[in-house]
Structure formats: structure tokens, C-alpha cells
Protein backbone atom coordinates (compact mmCIF):
# COMPACT_ATOMS: atom_id res chain seq x y z
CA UNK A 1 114.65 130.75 214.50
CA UNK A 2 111.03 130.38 215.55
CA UNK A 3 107.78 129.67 213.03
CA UNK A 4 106.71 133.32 214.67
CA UNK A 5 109.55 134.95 213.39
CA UNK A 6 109.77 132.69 209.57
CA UNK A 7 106.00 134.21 209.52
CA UNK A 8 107.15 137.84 209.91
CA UNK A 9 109.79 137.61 208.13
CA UNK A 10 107.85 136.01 204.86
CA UNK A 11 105.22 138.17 205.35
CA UNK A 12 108.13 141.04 205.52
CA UNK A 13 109.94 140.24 202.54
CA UNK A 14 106.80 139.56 200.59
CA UNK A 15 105.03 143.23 201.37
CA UNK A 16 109.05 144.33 200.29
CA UNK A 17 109.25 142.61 197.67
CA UNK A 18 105.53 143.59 196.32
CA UNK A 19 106.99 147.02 196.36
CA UNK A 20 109.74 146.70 194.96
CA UNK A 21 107.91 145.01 192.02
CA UNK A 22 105.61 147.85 191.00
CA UNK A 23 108.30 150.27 191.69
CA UNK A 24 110.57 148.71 189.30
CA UNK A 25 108.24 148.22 186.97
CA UNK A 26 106.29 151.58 187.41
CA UNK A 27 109.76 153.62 187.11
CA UNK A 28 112.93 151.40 185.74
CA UNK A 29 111.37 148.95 183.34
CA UNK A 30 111.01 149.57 179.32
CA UNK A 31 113.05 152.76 178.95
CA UNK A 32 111.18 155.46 176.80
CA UNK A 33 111.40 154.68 173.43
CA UNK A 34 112.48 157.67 171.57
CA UNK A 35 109.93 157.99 168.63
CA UNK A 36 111.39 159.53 165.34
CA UNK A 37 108.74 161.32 163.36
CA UNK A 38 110.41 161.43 159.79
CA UNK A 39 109.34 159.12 156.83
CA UNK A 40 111.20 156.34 156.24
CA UNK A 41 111.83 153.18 154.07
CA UNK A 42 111.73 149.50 154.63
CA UNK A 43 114.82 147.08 154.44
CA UNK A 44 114.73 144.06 151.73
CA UNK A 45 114.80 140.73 151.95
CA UNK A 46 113.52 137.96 149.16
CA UNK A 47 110.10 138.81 151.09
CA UNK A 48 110.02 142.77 150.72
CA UNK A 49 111.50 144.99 148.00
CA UNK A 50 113.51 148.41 149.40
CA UNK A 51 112.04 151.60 148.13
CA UNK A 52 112.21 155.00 148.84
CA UNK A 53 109.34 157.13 149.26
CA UNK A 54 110.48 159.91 151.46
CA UNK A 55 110.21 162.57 148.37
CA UNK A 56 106.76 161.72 147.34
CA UNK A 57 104.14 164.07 147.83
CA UNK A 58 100.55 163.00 147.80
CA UNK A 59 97.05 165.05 148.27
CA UNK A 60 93.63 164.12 149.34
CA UNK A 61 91.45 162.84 147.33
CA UNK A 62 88.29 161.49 149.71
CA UNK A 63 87.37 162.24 152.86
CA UNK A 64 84.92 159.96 154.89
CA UNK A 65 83.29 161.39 158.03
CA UNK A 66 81.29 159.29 160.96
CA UNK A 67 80.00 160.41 164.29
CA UNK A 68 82.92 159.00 165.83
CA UNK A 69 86.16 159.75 163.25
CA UNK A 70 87.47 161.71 160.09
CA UNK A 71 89.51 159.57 157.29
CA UNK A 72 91.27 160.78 154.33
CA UNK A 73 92.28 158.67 151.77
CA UNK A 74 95.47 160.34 149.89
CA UNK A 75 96.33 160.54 146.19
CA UNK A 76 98.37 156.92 146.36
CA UNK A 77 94.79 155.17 147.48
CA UNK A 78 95.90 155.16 151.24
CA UNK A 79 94.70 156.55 154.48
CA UNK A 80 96.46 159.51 154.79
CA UNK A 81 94.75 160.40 158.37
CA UNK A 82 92.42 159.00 160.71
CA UNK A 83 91.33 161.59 163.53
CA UNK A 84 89.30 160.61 166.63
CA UNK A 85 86.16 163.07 167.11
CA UNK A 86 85.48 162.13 170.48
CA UNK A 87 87.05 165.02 173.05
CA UNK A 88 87.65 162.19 175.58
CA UNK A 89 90.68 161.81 173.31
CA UNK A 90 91.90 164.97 172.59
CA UNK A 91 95.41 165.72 173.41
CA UNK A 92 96.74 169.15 173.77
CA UNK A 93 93.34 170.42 172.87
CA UNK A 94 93.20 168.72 169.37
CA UNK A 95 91.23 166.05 168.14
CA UNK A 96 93.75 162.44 168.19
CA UNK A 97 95.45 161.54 165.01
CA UNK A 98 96.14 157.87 165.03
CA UNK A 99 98.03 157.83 161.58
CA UNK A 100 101.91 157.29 162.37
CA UNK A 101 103.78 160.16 160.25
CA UNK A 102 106.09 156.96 159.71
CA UNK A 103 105.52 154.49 156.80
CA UNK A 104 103.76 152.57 155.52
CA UNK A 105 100.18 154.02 155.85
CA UNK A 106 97.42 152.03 155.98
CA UNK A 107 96.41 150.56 152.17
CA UNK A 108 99.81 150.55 151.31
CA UNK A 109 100.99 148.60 148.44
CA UNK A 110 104.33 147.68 147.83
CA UNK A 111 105.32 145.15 144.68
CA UNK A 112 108.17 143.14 144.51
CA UNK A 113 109.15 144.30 141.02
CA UNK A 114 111.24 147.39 141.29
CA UNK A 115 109.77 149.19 138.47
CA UNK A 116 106.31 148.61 139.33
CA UNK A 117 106.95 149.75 142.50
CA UNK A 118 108.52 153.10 141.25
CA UNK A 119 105.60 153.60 138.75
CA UNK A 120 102.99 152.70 142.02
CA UNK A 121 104.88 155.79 143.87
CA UNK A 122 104.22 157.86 141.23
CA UNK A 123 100.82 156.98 139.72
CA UNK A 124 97.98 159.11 141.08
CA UNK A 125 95.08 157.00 142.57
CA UNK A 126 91.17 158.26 141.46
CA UNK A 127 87.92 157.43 143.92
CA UNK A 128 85.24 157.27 142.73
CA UNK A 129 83.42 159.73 145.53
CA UNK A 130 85.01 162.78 147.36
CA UNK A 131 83.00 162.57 150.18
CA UNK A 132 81.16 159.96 152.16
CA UNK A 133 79.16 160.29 155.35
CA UNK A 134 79.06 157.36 158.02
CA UNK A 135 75.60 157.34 159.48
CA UNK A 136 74.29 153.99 161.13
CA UNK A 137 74.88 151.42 158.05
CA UNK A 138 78.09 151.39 155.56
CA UNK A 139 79.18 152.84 153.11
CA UNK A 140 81.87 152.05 150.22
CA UNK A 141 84.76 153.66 148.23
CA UNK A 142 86.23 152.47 145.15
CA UNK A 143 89.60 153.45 144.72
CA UNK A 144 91.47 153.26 141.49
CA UNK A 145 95.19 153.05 140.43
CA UNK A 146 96.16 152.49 137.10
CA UNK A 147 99.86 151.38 136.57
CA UNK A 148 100.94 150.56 132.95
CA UNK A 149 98.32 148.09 132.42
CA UNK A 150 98.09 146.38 135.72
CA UNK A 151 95.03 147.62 137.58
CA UNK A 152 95.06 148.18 141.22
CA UNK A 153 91.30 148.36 142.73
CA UNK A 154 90.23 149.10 146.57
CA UNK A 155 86.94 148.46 147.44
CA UNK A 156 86.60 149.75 150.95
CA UNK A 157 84.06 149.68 153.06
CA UNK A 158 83.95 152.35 156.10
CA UNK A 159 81.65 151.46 159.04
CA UNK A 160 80.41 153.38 162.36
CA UNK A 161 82.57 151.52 165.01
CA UNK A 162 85.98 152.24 162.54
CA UNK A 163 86.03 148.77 160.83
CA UNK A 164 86.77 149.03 156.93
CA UNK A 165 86.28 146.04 154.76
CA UNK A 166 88.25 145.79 152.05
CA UNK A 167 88.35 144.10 148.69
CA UNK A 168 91.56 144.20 146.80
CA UNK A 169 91.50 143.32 143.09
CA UNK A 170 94.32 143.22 140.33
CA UNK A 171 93.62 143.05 136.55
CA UNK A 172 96.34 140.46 136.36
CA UNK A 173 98.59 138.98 139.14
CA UNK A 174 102.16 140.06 140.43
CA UNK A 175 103.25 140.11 144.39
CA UNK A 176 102.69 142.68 146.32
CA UNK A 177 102.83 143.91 150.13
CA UNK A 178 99.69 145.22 151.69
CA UNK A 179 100.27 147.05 155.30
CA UNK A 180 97.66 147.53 157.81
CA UNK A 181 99.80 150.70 158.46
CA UNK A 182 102.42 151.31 160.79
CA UNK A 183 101.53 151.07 164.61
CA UNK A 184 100.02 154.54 166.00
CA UNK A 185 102.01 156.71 167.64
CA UNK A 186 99.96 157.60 170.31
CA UNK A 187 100.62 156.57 173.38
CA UNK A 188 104.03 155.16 173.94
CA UNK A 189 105.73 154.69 177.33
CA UNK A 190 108.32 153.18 179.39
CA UNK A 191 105.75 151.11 181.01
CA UNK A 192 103.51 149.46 178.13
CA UNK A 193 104.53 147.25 175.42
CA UNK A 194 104.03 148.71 171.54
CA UNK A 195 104.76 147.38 168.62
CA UNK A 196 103.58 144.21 165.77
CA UNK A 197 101.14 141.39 166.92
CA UNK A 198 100.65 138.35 164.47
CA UNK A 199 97.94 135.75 165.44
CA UNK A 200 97.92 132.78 163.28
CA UNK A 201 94.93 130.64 162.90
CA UNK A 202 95.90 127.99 165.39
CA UNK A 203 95.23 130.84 168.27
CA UNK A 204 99.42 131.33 168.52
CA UNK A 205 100.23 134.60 169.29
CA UNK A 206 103.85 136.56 167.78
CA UNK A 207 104.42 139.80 169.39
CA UNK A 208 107.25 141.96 168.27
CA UNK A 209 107.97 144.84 170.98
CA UNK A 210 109.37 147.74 169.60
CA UNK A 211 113.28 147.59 169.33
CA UNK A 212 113.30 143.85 169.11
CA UNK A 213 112.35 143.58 165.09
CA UNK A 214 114.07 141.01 163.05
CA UNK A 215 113.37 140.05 159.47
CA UNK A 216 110.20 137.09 160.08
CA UNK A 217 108.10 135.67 158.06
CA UNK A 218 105.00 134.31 159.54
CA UNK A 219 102.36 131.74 157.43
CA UNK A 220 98.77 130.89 158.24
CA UNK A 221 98.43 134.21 159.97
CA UNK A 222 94.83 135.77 160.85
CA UNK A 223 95.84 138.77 162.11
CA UNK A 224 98.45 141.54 161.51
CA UNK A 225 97.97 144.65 163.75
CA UNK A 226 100.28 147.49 165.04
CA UNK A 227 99.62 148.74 167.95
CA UNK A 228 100.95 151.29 171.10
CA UNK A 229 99.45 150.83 174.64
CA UNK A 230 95.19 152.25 173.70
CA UNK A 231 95.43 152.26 169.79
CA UNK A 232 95.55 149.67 167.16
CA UNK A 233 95.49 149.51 163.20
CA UNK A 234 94.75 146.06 162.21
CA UNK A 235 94.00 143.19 159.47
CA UNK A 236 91.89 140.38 159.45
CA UNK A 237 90.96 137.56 158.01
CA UNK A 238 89.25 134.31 158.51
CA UNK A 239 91.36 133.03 155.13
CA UNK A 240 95.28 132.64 156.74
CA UNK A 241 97.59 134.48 155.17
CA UNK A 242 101.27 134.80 155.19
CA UNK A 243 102.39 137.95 156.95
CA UNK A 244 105.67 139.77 156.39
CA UNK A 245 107.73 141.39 159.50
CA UNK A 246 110.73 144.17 158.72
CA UNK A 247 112.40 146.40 161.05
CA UNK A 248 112.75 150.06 160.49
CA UNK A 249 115.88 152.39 161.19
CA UNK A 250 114.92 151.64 165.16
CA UNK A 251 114.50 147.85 165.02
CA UNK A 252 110.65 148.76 165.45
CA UNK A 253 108.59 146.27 164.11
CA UNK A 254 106.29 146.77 160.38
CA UNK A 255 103.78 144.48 158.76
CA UNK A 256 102.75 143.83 155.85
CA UNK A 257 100.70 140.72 154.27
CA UNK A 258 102.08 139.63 150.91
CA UNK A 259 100.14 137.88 148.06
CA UNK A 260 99.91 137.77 144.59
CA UNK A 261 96.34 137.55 143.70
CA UNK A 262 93.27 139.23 144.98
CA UNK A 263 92.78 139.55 148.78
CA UNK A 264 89.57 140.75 150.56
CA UNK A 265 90.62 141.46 154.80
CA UNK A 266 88.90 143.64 157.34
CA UNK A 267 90.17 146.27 158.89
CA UNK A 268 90.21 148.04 162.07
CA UNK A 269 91.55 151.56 162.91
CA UNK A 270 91.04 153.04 166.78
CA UNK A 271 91.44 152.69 170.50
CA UNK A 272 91.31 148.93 171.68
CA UNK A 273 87.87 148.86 172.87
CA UNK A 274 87.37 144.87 174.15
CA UNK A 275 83.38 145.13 173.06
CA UNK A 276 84.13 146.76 169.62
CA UNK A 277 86.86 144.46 168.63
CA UNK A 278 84.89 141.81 170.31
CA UNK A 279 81.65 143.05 167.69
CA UNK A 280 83.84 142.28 164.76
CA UNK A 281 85.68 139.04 165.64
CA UNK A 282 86.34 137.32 169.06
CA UNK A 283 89.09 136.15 167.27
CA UNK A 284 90.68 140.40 167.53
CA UNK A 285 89.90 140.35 171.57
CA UNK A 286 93.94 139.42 171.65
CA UNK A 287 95.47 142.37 169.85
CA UNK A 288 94.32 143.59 173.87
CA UNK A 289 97.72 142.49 175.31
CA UNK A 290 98.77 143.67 179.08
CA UNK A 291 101.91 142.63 178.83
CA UNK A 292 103.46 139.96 181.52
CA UNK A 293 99.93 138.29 183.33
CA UNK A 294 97.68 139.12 180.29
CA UNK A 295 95.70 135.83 180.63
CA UNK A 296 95.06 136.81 184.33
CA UNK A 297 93.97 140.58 183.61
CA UNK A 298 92.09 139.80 180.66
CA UNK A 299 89.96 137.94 182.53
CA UNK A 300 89.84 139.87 185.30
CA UNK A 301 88.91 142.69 182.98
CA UNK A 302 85.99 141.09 181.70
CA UNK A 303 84.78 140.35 185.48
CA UNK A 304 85.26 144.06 185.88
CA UNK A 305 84.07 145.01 182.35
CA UNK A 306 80.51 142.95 183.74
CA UNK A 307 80.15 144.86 187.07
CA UNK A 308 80.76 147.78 185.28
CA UNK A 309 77.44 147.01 183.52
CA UNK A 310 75.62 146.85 185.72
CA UNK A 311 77.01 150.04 188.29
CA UNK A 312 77.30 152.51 184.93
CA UNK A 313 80.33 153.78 186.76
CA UNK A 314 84.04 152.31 186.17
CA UNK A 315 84.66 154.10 190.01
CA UNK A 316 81.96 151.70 191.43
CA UNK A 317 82.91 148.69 189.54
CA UNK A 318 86.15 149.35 190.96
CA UNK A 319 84.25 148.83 194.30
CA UNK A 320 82.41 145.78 193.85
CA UNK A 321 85.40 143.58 192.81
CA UNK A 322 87.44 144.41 195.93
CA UNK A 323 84.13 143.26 198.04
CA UNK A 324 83.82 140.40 195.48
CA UNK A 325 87.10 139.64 195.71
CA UNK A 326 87.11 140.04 199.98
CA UNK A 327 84.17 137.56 200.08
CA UNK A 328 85.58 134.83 197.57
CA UNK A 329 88.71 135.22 200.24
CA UNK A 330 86.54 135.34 203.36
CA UNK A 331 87.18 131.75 204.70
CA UNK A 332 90.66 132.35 204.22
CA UNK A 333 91.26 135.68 205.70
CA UNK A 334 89.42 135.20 208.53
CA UNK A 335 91.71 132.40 209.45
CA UNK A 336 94.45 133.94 208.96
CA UNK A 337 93.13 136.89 210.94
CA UNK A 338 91.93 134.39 213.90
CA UNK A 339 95.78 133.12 213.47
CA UNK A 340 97.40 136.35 214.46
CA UNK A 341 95.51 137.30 217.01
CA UNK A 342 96.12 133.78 219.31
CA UNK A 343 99.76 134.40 218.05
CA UNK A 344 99.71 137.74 220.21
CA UNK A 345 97.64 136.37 222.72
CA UNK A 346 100.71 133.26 223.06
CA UNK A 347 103.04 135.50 222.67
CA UNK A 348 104.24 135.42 226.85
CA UNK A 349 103.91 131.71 226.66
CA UNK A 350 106.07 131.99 222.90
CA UNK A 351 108.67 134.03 224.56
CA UNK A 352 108.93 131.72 227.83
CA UNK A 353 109.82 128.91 225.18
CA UNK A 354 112.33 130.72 223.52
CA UNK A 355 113.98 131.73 227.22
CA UNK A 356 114.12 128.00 228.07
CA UNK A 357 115.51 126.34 225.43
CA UNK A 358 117.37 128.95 223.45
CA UNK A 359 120.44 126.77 223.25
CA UNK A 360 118.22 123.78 221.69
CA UNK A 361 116.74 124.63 218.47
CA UNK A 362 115.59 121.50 217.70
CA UNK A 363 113.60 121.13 221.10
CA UNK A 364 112.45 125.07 220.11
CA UNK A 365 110.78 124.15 217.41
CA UNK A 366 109.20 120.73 218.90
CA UNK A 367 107.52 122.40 222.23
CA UNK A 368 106.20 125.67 219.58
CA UNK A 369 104.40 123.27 217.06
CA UNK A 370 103.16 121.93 220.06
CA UNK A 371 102.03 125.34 221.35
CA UNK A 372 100.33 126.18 218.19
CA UNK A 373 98.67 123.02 218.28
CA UNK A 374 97.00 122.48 221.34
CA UNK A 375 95.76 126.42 221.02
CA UNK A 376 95.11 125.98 217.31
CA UNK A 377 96.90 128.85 215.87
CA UNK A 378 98.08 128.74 212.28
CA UNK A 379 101.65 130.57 212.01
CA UNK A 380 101.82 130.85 208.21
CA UNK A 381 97.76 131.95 208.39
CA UNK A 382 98.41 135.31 207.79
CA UNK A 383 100.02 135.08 205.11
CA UNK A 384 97.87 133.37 202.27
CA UNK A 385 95.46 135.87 202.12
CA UNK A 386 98.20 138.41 201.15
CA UNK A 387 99.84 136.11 198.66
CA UNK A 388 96.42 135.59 196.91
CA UNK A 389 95.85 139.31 197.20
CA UNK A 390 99.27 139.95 195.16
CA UNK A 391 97.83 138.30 191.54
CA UNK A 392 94.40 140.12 191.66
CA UNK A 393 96.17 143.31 192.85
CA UNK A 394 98.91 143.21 189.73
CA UNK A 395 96.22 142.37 187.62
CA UNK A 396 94.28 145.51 188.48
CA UNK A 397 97.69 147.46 187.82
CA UNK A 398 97.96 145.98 184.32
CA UNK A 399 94.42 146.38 182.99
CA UNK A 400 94.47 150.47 184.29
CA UNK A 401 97.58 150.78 182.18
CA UNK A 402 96.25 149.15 179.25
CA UNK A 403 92.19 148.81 179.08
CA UNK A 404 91.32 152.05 177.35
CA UNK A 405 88.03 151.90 178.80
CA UNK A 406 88.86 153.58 181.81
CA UNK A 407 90.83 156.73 180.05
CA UNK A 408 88.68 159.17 181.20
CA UNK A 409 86.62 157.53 183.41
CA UNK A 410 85.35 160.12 186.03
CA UNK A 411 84.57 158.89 189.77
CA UNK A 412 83.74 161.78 192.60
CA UNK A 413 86.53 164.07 192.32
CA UNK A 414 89.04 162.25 190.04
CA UNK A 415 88.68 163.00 186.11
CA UNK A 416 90.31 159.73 184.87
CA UNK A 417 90.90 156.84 186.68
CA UNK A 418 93.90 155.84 184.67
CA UNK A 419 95.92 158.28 185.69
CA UNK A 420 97.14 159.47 188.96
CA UNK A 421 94.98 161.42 191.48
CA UNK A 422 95.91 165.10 190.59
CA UNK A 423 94.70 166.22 194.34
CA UNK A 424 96.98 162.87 195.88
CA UNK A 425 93.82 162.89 198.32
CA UNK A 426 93.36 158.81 197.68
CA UNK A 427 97.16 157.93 198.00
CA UNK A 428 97.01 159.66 201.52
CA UNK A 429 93.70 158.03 202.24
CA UNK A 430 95.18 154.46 201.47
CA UNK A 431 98.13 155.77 203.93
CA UNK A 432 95.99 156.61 206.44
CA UNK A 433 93.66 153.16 206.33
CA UNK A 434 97.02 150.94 205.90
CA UNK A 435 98.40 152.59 209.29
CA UNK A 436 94.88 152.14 210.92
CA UNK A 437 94.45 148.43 210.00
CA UNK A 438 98.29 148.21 211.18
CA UNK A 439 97.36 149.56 214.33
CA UNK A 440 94.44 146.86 214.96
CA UNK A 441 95.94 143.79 213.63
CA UNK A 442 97.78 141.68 216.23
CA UNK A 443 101.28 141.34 216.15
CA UNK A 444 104.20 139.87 218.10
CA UNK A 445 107.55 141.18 216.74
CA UNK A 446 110.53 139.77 218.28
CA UNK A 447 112.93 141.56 216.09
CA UNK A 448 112.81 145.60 216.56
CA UNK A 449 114.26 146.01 213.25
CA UNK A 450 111.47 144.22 211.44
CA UNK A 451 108.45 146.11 213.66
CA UNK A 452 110.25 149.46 212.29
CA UNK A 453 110.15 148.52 208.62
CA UNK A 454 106.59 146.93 209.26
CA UNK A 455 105.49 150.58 210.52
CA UNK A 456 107.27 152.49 207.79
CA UNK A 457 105.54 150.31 205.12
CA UNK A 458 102.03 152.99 204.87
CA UNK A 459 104.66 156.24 204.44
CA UNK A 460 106.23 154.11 201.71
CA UNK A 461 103.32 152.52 199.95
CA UNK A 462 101.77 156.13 200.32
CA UNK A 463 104.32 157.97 198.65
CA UNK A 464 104.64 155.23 195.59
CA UNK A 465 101.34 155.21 195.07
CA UNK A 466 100.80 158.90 194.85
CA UNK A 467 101.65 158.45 190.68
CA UNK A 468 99.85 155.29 190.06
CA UNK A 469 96.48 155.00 188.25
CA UNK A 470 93.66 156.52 190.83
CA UNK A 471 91.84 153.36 189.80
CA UNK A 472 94.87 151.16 191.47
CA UNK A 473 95.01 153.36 194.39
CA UNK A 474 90.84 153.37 195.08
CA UNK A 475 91.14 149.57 195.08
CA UNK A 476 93.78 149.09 197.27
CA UNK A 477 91.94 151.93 199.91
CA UNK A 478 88.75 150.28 199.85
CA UNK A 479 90.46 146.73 200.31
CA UNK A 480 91.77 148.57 203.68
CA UNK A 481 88.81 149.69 204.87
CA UNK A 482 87.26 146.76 204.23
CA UNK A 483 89.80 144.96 205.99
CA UNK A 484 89.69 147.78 208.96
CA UNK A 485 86.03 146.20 209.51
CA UNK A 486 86.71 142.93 209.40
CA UNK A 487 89.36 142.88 211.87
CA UNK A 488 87.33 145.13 214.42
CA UNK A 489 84.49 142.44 214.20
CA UNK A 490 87.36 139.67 214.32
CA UNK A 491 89.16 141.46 217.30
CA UNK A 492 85.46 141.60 219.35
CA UNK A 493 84.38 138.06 218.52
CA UNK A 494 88.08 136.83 220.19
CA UNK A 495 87.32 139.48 223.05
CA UNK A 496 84.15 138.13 223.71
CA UNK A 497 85.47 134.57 223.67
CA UNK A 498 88.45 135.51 225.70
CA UNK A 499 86.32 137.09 228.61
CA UNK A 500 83.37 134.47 228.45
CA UNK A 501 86.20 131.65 229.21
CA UNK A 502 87.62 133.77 231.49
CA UNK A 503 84.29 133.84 232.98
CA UNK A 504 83.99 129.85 232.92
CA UNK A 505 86.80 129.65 235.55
């Protein structure tokens, strides 16, 4: 077998291979979790005390209102609700809740001691206001819950963006579990990760997926957050401390932070906005997760976050990094695209070779490299380009599935560029521009079979992409088109060369 043919055949097996990637992924991998919406209680170990608190009914007793979100804090001191305002979020017409019907809710306390725990369940919490308003500074709560002589206080402090600071005090000691709450329930798929991230204050990372939850205790932790694909309710605190994980009736994950003495921790409820979590503490930039590549998205995020900035327009920012992206790759494509076109143009002299000593592979091989190096053409040129193309593409895929900043994100005729194009008019456009820049790139198949599969690769990609993220499928056109131009003006500089040698003699 010739280098020609090892060329195709990577380059082949690599466009196959890309699809079958997404496709699996996109379709197969992470089956739907099934999400049970009844209350439930949490399993014991010598780190967390079984209770039972389907039965107990609680009422609101504050409500705190910002431009952005509605809280209510129910009769045990805990947030009972936290409702998005913002009609970007609505979902079948309603405002978003982000508060799991599921257990724990957020500012839940559970103690160690049975009894205490059973009078905590049953003791009615006071606040010391009904209603708060969130303008532009901060405002607090104190929240009251007297239990048989031990005083439980919440000082909470509700700000614009959704932070809440809180200050827990206890008029004498005894352990106790405090949960961030249990992840939101929002937006859970078969293709995002959901479930309990623990960052500890050497910058280690423990994510529990939903389904995979085992008993854990982790020390020196930072953060505790739950958290589905665009939602997160979190903890955080510059102090380590030790966090608790327990499985519910699913093996999904819950967390809660035990201590035994006061505790002050900031809080976070809504989507996973990089800037806003990125206002509070840099250190809460990694409750973002995009699953497998997240150190390459991230920061390709942030590259795409910037040109955003500066367009105003997540459509055009989309844009810019594929032209970014084609000039960083420049000096390498238009090798590779110099490569295949003196591959056709030595393609007689390629198939004379192969005629004369098809019996002698090893001479075969010896009188091609030779071939390819007195015309200086690069066999494996072509293919580079694409392989370095695979990373940035993927990492496009990821952050659309995950960066919340694009739900909703209009561009011309498309609504939201995180989900698929509901007119399918891109997915045929990046059919049409993969078949065109087929049609002008050189080739020199010697096996029928792979030309066939090469040609059926725009219906295919077409029809895969018609359910991917619009934003995916705009970047992945424009790369074509782009690509389209370059190989015209690569195919008329070789023309021009051709003819002016031609000329010479």
C-alpha cells in the first residue's frame, strides 16, 4: 500500500471516526436519568443521622424579591423556592423554579442527635422581616429557631446577582449538617453531566455524577455545590471545611457541610454565569464543568466569552473564532492544501509507479518517497489541519451544551443558538459548502470504495447535524466557506504556476 492511499485512508477513518464520536455522544451516551419528584430522606452513616421528613409541612414566612429572582424562606428557616424572573428562562410559559422538590433545601440543618433533630423538624422558625426588596446594595434576614434551649440563628444576606451570605450561629455547640440544597432539577439530559462538585482548597476537584453516589467524606473542602447542566446551588468558603456526600434512593449525589460550632459561607443560587460566579470568587469559575475536555473548552470559552465583547452578538463571536482560528492554522493549511493538489497533479506519474513495480512493495515505496521528494509534496499534509481542527471543533460542541450564556442567544433567524436550528436552513447550508469545498479540493482516489464514502460524507454530516446546537452548526458552515475561498485562491496560485512553467519550456 502506497503513502497516497495511508493518506486517504487516515484522513477517511479520521472524518469517520469524528462522526461517529459526536453521534455517540450526541445520541447513546449518559442515558436519561429518570428524575423522581417525591421528598425523600438521607441514609446514615457516623457522618449523617437518618431522618424522615416526608410528613412535615412548612409555610412561608419571608419572601425576598430582586430584579432578577423571587426567594421564599419557609417556616423551618430554609429556602423553600427560588424563581428566575428573567423570561429568557421561562419554561412552559412559567417563570424557572430552581428549588429541587427533593431534599434537603437550601439552609437545611440536620443534627446528629436524633432528638434534636426531631424537635428541629418540628420547631417553627421566626424572621425577623416578611418582606425584603433587592435593589442595587444588600440586604439581610435574621432567621430564628428556637429548639429546647439551643438557639439556631441565620443571618442571611440576599444580593442582586443571587449570592446570599450567610452567618450561622448556635447558643451552644452540637453537630450539625448544613446543605447548600439539593442540585436543581432543571435541566437534566442524556448528554450533560449533573450532580455534586467538591473543590478542596488545594484546587482538587471531586465530582459525583448522578447515579454514581457513595457514602464520602471530603476535608479541607472550599466548595460544595449541586448542580444540573445551566444551574447551580452552591457553598463557599475561603475557611476549608469538611463536606459530607450521601446518596439518595437513586445513588444521586447530596451535600452537606458538617460542623459543630458557628459557620459563616456564601452562597450562590442560579444559572452558571462564568462572569457572575467569576464576581464572587475565581475560586467558583470550576463548578462550570463541560464534562470530558473541560480544561480545553473553558478556555476556549473565555476566548469566545472576549470576542463576544467586543461583537455584542454570541452569532458573531461565533464568527470571529473560526477566522481566528483559520488564521492561527494558516501556515499549516495552506500546506497541506499545496500538498494535495501536486498529489493530483502526480497522480499519472503515482499510478505509472504502482503499474511497474506492483509485485515489489519495498521498491514501491522507495521510487514514491522519491517522487514526493523531488516535487515536494507532503502526503500526510492534508491531514494536520483536520486533526487540529477536531479539538477546537469538540470544544465548541461542549461549551454550547453547557455555557448558559448562549441559551437564548438570538443570531439572524435562529432564536437560541444552543439549540438546534428549528428551520434546519444552517445544517443544509453546511451540506451544501462541505460538497462544494469537496468538489474543489484535489484528490486522487485509487480505491472506488473510499471516493464513495468520501462523497457521502456532506449527506451524512448534514443529516447529524440537523439536531445539534445552531451555534455548532454556524461554526462548522463558516469554517467551509472559509475554506471554499482559500482553496479557490490556492487552486489559481498552482494554475498560474503550472501554466507560467509551462510557458518556460
Amino acid at each position: 500500500m502506497n503513502t497516497s492511499d495511508n493518506l486517504r485512508r487516515i484522513i477517511i477513518a479520521t472524518v469517520i471516526s469524528f462522526v461517529f464520536f459526536f453521534a455517540y455522544d450526541y445520541f447513546v451516551l449518559q442515558p436519561q436519568m429518570k428524575i423522581n419528584e417525591t421528598n425523600e430522606s438521607i441514609k446514615t452513616t457516623k457522618e449523617s443521622t437518618k431522618i424522615t421528613t416526608s410528613n412535615v409541612t412548612t409555610k412561608t414566612i419571608a419572601t425576598i424579591e430582586a430584579k432578577n429572582y423571587e426567594i421564599k424562606i419557609d417556616s423551618l428557616g430554609r429556602i423553600s423556592s427560588f424563581i428566575l424572573k428573567q423570561n429568557k428562562f421561562n419554561k412552559d410559559g412559567k417563570h424557572l423554579e430552581l428549588i429541587s422538590s427533593k431534599l434537603p433545601k437550601p439552609l437545611e440543618i440536620r443534627f446528629e442527635n436524633q432528638k434534636l433533630n426531631e424537635i428541629a423538624f418540628k420547631s417553627e422558625a421566626k424572621a425577623n422581616k416578611k418582606y425584603l426588596k433587592i435593589l442595587n446594595s444588600p440586604e439581610s434576614l435574621v432567621i430564628t429557631q428556637n429548639l429546647n434551649g439551643l438557639v439556631v440563628k441565620k443571618i442571611v444576606t440576599f444580593y442582586p446577582n443571587g449570592r446570599y451570605d450567610l452567618k450561622l450561629k448556635l447558643s451552644k455547640n452540637a453537630t450539625y449538617y448544613i446543605s447548600p440544597g439539593y442540585r436543581p432539577n432543571v435541566a437534566i439530559d442524556q448528554l450533560t453531566i449533573h450532580g455534586v462538585l467538591v473543590k478542596k482548597a488545594d484546587g482538587t476537584l471531586d465530582i459525583i455524577e448522578d447515579g454514581d453516589a457513595e457514602i464520602k467524606s471530603i476535608n479541607d473542602a472550599i466548595i460544595a455545590a449541586g448542580f444540573d447542566r445551566y444551574y447551580t446551588t452552591l457553598f463557599f468558603s475561603k475557611t476549608p471545611f469538611k463536606a459530607i456526600i450521601t446518596p439518595d434512593e437513586e445513588k444521586n449525589p447530596v451535600v452537606f457541610i458538617k460542623s459543630n460550632k458557628d459557620l459563616d459561607l456564601i452562597g450562590y443560587i442560579g444559572p452558571k454565569y462564568v462572569d457572575t460566579l467569576r464576581s464572587i470568587d475565581l475560586e467558583l469559575v470550576d463548578v462550570v464543568q463541560y464534562g470530558v475536555g473541560t480544561f480545553f473548552a473553558r478556555n476556549l470559552f473565555l476566548l469566545l466569552d472576549f470576542l463576544y465583547k467586543i461583537s455584542h452578538n454570541w452569532g458573531i463571536a461565533i464568527i470571529l473564532l473560526v477566522i481566528l482560528v483559520r488564521i492561527v492554522l494558516f501556515p499549516l493549511t495552506f500546506k497541506g492544501m499545496v500538498s494535495m493538489y501536486k498529489l493530483k497533479e502526480l497522480a499519472p506519474k503515482m499510478k505509472e509507479i504502482q503499474e511497474r513495480y506492483k509485485n515489489d512493495p519495498q521498491k514501491l515505496q522507495m521510487h514514491m518517497m522519491k517522487l514526493y521528494k523531488e516535487h515536494n509534496a507532503n502526503p500526510l499534509g492534508g491531514c494536520l489541519p483536520l486533526l487540529l481542527q477536531i479539538p477546537i471543533f469538540y470544544g465548541i460542541y461542549k461549551l454550547l451544551l453547557y455555557s448558559i450564556e448562549l441559551k437564548g442567544a438570538h443570531f439572524l433567524w435562529i432564536d437560541d443558538l444552543s439549540s438546534m436550528d428549528p428551520y434546519f436552513i444552517l445544517p443544509v447550508l453546511m451540506g451544501i459548502s462541505m460538497y462544494v469545498h469537496q468538489k474543489l479540493t484535489p484528490t486522487n482516489f485509487q480505491d472506488p470504495m473510499q471516493e464513495k464514502i468520501f462523497k457521502l460524507l456532506p449527506v451524512i454530516f448534514t443529516i447529524m447535524m440537523a439536531t445539534f446546537p445552531a451555534g455548532l452548526v454556524l461554526y462548522w458552515t463558516v469554517n467551509n466557506i472559509l475554506s471554499i475561498l482559500q482553496q479557490v485562491i490556492i487552486n489559481k496560485i498552482m494554475e498560474s504556476k503550472k501554466y507560467a512553467l509551462k510557458a518556460k519550456k
